[in-house]
N, C-alpha and C. Protein backbone atom coordinates (compact mmCIF):
# COMPACT_ATOMS: atom_id res chain seq x y z
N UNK A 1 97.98 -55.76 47.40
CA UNK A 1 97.06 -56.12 46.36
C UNK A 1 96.49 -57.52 46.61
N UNK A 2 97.41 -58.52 47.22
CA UNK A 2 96.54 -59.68 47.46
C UNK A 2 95.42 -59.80 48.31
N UNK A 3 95.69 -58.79 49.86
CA UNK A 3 94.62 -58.60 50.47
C UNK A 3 93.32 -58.78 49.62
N UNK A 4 93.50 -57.48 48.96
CA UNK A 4 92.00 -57.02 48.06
C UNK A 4 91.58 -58.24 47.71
N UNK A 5 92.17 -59.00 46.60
CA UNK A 5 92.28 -60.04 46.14
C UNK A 5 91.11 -61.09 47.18
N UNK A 6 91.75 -61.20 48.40
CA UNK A 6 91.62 -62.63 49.37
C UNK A 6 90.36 -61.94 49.78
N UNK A 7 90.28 -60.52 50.52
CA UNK A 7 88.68 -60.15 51.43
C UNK A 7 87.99 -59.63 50.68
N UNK A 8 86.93 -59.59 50.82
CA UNK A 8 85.78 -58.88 50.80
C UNK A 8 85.95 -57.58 51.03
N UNK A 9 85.69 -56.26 50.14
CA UNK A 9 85.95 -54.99 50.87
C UNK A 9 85.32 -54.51 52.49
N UNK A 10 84.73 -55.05 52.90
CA UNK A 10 84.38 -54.51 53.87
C UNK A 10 85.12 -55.26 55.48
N UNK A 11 86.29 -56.61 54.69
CA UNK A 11 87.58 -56.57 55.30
C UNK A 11 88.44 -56.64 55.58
N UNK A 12 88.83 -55.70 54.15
CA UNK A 12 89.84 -55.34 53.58
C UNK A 12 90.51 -54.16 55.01
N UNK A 13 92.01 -54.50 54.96
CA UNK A 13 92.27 -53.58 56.01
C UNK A 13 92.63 -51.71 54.77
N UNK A 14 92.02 -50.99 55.92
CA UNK A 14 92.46 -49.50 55.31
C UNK A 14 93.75 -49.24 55.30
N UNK A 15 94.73 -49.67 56.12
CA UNK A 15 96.00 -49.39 56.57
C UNK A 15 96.97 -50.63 56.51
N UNK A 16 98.16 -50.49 56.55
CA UNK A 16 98.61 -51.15 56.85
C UNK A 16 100.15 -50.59 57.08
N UNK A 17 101.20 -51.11 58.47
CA UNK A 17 101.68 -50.43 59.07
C UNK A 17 102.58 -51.27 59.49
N UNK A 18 104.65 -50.98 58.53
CA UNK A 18 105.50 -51.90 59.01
C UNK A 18 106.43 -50.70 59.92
N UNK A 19 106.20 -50.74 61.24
CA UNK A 19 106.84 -49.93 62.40
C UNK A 19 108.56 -49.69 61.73
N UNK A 20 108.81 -48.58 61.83
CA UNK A 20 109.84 -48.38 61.87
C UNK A 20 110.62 -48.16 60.23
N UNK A 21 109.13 -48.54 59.14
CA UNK A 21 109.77 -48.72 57.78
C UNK A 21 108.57 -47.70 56.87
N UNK A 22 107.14 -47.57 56.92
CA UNK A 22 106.28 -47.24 56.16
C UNK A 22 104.76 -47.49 56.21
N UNK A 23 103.73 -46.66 56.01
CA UNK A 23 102.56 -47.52 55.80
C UNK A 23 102.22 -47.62 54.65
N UNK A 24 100.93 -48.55 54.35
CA UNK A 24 100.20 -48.57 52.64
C UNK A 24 99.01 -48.41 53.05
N UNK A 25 98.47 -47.82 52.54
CA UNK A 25 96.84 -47.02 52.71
C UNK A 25 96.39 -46.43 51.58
N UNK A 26 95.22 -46.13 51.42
CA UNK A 26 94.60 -45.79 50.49
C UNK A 26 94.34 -44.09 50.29
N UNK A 27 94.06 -43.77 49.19
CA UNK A 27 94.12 -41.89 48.94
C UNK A 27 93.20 -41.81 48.21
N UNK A 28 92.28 -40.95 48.05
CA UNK A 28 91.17 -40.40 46.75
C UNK A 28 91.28 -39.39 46.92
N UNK A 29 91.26 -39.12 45.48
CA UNK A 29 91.46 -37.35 44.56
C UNK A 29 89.99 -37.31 43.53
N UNK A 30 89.54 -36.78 44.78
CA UNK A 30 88.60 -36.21 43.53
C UNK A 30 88.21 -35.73 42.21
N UNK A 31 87.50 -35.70 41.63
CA UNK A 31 87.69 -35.67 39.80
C UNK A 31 87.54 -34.04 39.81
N UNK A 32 89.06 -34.06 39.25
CA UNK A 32 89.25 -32.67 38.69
C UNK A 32 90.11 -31.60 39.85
N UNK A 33 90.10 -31.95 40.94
CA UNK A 33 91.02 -31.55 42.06
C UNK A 33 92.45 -32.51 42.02
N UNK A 34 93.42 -31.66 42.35
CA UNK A 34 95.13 -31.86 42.33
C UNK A 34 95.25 -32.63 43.90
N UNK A 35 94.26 -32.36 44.45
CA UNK A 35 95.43 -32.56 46.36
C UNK A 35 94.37 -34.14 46.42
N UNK A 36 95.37 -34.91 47.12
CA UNK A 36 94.66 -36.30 47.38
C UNK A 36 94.61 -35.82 49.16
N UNK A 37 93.71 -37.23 49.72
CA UNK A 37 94.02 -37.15 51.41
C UNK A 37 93.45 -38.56 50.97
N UNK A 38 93.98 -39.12 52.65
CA UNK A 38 93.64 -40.58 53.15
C UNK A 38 92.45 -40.66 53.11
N UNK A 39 92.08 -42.02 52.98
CA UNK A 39 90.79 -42.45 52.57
C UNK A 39 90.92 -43.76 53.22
N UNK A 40 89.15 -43.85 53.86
CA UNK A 40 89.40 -45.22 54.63
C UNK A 40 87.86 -45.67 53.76
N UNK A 41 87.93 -46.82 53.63
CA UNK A 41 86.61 -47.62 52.97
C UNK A 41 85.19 -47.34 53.91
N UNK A 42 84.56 -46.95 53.43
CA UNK A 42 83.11 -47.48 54.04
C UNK A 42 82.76 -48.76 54.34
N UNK A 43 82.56 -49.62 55.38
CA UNK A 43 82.18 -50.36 55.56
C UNK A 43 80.82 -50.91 55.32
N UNK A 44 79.76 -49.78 55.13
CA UNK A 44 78.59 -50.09 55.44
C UNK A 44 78.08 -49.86 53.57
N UNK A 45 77.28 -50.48 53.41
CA UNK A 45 77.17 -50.73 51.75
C UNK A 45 76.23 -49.78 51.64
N UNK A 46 75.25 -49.02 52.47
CA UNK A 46 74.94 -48.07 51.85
C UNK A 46 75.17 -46.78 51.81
N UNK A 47 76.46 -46.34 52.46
CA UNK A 47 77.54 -44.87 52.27
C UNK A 47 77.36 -45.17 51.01
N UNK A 48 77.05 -43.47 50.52
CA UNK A 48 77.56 -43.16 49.34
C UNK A 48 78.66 -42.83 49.19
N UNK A 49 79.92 -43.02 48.29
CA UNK A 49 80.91 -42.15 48.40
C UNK A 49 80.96 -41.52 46.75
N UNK A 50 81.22 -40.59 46.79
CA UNK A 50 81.47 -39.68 46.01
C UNK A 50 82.47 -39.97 44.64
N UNK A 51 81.97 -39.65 43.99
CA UNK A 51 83.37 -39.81 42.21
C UNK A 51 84.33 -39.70 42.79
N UNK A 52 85.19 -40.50 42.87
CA UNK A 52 86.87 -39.99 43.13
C UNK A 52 87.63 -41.05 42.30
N UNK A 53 88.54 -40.80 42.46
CA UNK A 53 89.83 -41.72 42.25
C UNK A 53 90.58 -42.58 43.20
N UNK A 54 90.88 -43.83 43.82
CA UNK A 54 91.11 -44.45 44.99
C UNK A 54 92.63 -44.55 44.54
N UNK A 55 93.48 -44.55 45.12
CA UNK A 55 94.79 -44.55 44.85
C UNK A 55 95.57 -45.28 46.56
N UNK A 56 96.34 -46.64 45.82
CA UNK A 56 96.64 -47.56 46.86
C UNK A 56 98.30 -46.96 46.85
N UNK A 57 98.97 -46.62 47.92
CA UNK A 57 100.17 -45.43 48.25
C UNK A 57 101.02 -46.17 49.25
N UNK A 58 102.09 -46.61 49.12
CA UNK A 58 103.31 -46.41 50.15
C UNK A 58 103.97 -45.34 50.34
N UNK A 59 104.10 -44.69 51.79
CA UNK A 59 104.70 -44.21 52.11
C UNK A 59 105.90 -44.18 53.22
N UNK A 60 106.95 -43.90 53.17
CA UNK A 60 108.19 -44.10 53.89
C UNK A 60 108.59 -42.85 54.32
N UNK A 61 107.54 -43.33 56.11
CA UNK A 61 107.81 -42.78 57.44
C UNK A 61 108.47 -43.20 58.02
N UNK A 62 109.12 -44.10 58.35
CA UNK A 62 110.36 -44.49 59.28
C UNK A 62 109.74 -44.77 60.44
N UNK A 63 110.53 -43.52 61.51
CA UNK A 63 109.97 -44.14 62.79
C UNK A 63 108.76 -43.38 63.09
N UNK A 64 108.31 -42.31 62.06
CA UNK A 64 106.94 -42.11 62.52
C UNK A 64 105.48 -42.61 61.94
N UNK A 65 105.94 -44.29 61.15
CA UNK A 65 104.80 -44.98 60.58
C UNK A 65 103.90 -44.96 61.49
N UNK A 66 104.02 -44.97 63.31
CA UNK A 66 102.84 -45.54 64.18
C UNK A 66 102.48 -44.30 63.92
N UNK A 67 102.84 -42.81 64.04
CA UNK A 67 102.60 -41.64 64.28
C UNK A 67 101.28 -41.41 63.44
N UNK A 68 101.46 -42.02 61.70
CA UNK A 68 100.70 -41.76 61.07
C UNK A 68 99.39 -42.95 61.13
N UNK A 69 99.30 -43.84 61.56
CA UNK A 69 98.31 -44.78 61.73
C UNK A 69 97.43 -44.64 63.02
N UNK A 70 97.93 -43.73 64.14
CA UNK A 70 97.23 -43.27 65.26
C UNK A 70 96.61 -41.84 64.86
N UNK A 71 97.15 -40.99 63.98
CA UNK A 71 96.36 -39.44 63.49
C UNK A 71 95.70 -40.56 62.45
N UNK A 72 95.35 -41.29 61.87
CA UNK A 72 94.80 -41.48 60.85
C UNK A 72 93.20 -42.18 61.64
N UNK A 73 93.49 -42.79 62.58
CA UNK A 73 92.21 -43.84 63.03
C UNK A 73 92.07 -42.29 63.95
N UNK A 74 93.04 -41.62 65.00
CA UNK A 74 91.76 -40.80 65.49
C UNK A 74 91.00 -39.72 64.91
N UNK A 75 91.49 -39.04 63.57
CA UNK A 75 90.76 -38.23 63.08
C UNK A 75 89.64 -38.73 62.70
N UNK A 76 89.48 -40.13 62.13
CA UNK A 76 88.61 -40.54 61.69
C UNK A 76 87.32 -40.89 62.77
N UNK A 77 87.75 -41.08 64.18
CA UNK A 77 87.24 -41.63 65.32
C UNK A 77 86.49 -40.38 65.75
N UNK A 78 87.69 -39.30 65.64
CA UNK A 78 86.73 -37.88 65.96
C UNK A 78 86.30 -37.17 65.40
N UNK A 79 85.97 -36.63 63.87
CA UNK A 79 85.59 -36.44 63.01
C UNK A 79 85.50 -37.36 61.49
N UNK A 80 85.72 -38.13 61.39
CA UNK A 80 85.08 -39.27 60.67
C UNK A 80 86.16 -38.81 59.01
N UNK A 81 86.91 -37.69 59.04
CA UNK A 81 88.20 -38.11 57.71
C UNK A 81 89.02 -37.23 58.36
N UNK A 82 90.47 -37.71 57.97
CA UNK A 82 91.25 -37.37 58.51
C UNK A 82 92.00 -35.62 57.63
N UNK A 83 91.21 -35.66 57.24
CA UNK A 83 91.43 -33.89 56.51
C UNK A 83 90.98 -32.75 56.60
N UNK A 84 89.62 -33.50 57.57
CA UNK A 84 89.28 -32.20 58.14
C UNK A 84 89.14 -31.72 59.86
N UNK A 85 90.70 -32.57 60.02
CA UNK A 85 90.97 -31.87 61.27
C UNK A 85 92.27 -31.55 60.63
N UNK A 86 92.50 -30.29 60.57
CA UNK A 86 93.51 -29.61 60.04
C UNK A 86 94.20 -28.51 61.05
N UNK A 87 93.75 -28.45 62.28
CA UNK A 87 94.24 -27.65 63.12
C UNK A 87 95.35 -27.93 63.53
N UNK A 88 96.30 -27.04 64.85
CA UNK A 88 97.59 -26.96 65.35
C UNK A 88 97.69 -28.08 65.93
N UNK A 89 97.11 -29.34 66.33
CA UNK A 89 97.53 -30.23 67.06
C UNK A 89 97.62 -31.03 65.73
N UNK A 90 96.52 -31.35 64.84
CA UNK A 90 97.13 -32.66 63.25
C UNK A 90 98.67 -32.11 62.92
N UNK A 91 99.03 -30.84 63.02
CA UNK A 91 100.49 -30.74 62.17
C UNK A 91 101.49 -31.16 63.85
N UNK A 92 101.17 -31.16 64.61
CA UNK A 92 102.20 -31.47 65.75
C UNK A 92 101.84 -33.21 65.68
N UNK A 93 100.94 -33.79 65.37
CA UNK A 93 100.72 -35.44 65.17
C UNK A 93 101.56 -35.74 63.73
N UNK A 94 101.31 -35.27 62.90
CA UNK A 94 102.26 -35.68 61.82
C UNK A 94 103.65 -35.32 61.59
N UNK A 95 103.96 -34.34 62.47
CA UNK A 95 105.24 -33.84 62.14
C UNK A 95 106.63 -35.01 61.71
N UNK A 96 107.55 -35.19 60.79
CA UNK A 96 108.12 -35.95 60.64
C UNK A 96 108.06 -36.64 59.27
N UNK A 97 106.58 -36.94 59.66
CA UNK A 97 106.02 -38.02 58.30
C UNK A 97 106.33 -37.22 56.94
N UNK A 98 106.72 -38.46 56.16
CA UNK A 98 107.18 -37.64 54.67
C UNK A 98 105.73 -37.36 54.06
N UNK A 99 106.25 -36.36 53.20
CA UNK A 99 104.64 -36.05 52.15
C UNK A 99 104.65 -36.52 50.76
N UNK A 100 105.29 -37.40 50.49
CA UNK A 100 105.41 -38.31 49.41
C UNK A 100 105.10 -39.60 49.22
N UNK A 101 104.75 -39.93 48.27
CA UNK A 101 104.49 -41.36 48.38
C UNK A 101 104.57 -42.10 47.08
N UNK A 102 104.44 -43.27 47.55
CA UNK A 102 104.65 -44.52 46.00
C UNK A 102 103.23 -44.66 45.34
N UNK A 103 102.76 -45.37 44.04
CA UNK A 103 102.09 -45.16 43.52
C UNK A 103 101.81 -47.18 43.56
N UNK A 104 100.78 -47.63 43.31
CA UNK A 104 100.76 -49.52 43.35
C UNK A 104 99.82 -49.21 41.91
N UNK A 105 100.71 -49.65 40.80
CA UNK A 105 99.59 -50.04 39.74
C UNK A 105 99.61 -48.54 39.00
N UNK A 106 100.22 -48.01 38.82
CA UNK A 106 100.17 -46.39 37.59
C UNK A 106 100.50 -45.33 38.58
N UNK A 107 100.38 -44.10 37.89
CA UNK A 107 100.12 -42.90 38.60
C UNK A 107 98.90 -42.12 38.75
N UNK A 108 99.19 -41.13 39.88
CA UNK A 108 97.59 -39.94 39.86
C UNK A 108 97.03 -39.62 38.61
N UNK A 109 95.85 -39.49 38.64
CA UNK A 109 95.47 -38.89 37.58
C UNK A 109 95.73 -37.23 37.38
N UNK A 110 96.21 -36.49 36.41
CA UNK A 110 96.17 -35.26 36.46
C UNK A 110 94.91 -34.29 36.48
């Protein structure tokens, strides 16, 4: 939260990644949909992004925190969000990683 605080969103980090313990990254759930996915900021001020809900998340991956910060920048690198590469190689990149996470500041919206 201080990040936010100190940068400017555009550099603000999307991720952030303590090896061996967890990352904190950001999630949006769209209004009126149940399933969240990672969400990385637009940099460029004139992306539109869409109604959602931004939700700032720890999660505790252990030793596969790098696992999830390398599927996260290349989905985004090769298709630009990381949810819609959903094929047999994303579940062999995440395998491990927990599917739970902490909440910074309240919970999801229902």
């Amino acid at each position: 939260m201080e990040l936010n605080e100190k940068y400017e969103m555009a550099h603000r980090p999307d991720i952030i990644v303590v090896l061996d313990v967890g990352v904190i990254n950001y999630t949006a759930q769209f209004v009126g949909a149940r399933n969240m996915g990672d969400f990385a900021v637009a940099a460029d001020d004139e992306f539109i992004i869409p109604p959602c809900y931004v939700h700032l998340v720890a999660r505790e991956d252990g030793a596969f925190s790098l696992n999830r910060l390398f599927t996260h920048l290349l989905s985004h690198l090769a298709r630009g969000s990381p949810d819609s590469c959903q094929g047999p190689q994303m579940k062999i990149n995440i395998s491990g990683v927990v599917r739970a996470w902490s909440f910074f500041g309240g919970s999801p919206s229902q």
